[in-house]
C-alpha atoms as a PDB file:
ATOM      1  CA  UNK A   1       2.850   3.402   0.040  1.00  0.00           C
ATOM      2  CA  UNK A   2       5.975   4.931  -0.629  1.00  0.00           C
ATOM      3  CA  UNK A   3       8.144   3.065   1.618  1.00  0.00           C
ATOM      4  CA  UNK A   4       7.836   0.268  -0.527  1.00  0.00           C
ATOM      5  CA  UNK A   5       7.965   2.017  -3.944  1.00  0.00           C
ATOM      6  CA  UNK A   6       9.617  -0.339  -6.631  1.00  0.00           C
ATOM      7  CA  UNK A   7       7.525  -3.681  -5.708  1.00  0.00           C
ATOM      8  CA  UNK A   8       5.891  -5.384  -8.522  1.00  0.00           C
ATOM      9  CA  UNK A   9       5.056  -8.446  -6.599  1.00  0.00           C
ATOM     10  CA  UNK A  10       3.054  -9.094  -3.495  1.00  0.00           C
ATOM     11  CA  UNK A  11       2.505 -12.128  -1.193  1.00  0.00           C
ATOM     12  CA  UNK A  12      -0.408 -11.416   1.232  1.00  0.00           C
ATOM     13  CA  UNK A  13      -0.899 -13.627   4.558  1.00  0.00           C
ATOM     14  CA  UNK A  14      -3.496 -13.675   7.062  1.00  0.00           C
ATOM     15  CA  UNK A  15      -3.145 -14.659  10.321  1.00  0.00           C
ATOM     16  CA  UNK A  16      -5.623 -15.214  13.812  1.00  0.00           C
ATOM     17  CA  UNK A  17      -3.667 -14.717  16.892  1.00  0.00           C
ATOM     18  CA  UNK A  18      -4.003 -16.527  19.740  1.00  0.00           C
ATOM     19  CA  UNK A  19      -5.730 -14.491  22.301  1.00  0.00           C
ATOM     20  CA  UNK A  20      -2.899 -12.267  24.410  1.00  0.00           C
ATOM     21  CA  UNK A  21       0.018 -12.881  21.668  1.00  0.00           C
ATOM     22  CA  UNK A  22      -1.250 -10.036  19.672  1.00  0.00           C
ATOM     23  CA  UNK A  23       1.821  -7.677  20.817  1.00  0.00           C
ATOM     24  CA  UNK A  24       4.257 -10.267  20.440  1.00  0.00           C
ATOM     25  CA  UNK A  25       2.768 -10.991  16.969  1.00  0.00           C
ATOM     26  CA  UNK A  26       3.235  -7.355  16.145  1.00  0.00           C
ATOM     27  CA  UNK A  27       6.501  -7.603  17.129  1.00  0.00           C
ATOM     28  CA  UNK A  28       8.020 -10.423  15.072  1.00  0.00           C
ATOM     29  CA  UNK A  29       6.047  -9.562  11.659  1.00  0.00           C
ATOM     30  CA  UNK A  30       5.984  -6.175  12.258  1.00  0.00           C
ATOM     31  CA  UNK A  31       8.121  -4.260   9.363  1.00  0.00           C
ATOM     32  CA  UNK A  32      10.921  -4.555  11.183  1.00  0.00           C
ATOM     33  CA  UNK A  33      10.463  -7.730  13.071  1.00  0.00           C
ATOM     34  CA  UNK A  34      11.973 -10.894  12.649  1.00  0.00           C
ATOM     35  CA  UNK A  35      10.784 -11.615   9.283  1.00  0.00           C
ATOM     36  CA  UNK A  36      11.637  -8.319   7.620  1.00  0.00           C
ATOM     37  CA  UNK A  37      14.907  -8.633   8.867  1.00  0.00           C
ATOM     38  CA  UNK A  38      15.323 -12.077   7.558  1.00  0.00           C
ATOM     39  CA  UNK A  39      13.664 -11.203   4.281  1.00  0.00           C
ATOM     40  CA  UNK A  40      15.860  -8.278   3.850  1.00  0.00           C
ATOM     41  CA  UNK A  41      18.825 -10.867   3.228  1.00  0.00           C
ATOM     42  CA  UNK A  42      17.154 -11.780   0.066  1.00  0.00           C
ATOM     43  CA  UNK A  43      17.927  -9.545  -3.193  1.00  0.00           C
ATOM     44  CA  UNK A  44      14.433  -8.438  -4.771  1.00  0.00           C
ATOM     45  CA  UNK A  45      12.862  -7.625  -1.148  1.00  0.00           C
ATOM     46  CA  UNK A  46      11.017  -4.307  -0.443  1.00  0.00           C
ATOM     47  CA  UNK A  47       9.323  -4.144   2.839  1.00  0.00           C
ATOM     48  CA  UNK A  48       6.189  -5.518   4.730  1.00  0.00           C
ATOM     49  CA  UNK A  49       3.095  -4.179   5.833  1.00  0.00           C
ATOM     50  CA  UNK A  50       1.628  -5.474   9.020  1.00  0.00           C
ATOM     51  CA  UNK A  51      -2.668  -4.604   9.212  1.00  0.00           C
ATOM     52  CA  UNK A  52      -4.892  -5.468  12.061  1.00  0.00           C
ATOM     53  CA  UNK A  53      -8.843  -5.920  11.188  1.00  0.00           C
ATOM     54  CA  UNK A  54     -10.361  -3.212  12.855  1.00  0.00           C
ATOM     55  CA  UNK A  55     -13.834  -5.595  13.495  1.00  0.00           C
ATOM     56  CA  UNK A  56     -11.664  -7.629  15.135  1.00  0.00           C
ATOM     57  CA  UNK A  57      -8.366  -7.315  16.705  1.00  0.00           C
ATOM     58  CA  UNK A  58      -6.992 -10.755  16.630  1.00  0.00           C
ATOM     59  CA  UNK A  59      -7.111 -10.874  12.665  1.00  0.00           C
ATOM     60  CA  UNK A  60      -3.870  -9.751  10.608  1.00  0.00           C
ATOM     61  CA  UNK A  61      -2.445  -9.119   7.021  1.00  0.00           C
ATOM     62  CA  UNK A  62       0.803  -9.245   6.041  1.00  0.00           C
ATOM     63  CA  UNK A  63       1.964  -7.696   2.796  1.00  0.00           C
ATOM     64  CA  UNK A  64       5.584  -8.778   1.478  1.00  0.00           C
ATOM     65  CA  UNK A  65       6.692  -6.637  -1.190  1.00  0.00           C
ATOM     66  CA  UNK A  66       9.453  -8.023  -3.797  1.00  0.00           C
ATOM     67  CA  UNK A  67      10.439  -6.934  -7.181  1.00  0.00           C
ATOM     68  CA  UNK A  68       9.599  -9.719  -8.977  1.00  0.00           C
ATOM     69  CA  UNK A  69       7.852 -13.210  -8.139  1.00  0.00           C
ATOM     70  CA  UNK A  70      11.022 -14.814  -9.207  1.00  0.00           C
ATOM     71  CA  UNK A  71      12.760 -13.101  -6.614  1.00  0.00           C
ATOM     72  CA  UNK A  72      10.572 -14.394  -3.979  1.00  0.00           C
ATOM     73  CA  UNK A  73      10.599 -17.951  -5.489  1.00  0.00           C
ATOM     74  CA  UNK A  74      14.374 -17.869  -5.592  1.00  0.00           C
ATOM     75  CA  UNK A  75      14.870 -16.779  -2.247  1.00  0.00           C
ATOM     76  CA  UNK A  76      12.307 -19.331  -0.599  1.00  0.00           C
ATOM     77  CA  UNK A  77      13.930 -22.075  -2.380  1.00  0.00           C
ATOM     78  CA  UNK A  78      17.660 -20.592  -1.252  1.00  0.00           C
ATOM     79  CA  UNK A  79      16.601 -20.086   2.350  1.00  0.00           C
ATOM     80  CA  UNK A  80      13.935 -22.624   2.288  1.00  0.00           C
ATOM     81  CA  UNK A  81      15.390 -24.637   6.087  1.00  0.00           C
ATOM     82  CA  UNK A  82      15.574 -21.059   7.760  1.00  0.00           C
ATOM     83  CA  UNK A  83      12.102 -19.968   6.502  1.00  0.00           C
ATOM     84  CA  UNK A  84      10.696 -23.146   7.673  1.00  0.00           C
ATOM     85  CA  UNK A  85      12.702 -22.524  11.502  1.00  0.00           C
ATOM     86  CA  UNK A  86      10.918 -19.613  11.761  1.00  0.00           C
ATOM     87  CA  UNK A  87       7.998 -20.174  10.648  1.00  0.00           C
ATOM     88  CA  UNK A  88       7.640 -23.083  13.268  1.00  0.00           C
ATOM     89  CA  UNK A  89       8.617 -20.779  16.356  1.00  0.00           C
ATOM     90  CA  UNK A  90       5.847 -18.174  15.160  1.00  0.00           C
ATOM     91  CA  UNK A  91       3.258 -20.590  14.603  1.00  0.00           C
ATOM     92  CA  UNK A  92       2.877 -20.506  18.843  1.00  0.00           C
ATOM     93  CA  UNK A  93       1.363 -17.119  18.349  1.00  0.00           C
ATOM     94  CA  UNK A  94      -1.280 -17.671  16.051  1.00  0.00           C
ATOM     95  CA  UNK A  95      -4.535 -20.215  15.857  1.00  0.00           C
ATOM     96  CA  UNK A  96      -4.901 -19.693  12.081  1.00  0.00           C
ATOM     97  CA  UNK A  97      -2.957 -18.693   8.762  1.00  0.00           C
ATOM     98  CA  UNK A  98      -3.274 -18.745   5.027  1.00  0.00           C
ATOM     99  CA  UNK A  99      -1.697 -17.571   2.123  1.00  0.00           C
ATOM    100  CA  UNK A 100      -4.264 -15.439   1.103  1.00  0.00           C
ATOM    101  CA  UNK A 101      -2.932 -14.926  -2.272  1.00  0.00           C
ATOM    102  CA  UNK A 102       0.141 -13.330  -4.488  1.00  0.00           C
ATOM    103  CA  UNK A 103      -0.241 -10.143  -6.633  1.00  0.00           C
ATOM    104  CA  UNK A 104       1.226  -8.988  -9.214  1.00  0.00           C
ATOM    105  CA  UNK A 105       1.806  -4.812  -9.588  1.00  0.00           C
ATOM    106  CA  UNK A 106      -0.590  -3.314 -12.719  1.00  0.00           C
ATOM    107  CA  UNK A 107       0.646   0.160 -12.080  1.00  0.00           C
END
């Protein structure tokens, strides 16, 4: 995982897209997609990993790397109207989604 060497901190999502939105899904959570980018405007961010299930193609992860949890606090608080914008226009593309939990590096 070198492209996001320097993480300590890890939020995990996972998502079930609606049925025919699974390219369009890719496409805005994707690591460079619309949420990268708008992550990337926060100090502390490292990158994102977008996984498909491969039992069954309509189930994702997201992985959002950050320094430090307080990074990713402070920046959700900061840019909390924005995250909540998007979040509502991506919500068309999927059925499902949950936190699934934050990690902390041990390495």
């Amino acid at each position: 995982m070198s492209t996001n060497a320097g993480w300590r901190y890890a939020v995990v999502w996972e998502f079930w897209v609606r049925p025919g939105s699974e390219s369009q899904f890719e496409e805005v959570y994707g690591s460079e997609g619309e949420w990268s980018r708008f992550f990337r405007t926060g100090p502390g961010y490292v990158g994102t990993e977008l996984m498909r299930d491969q039992n069954n193609h309509r189930r994702y992860l997201t992985i959002d790397f950050w320094r430090s949890p307080e990074d990713y606090e402070s920046f959700r608080q900061q840019q909390a109207a924005e995250y909540q914008r998007i979040d509502q226009k991506s919500e068309q593309m999927t059925e499902h989604e949950r936190e699934f939990g934050a990690f902390a590096s041990i390495g």
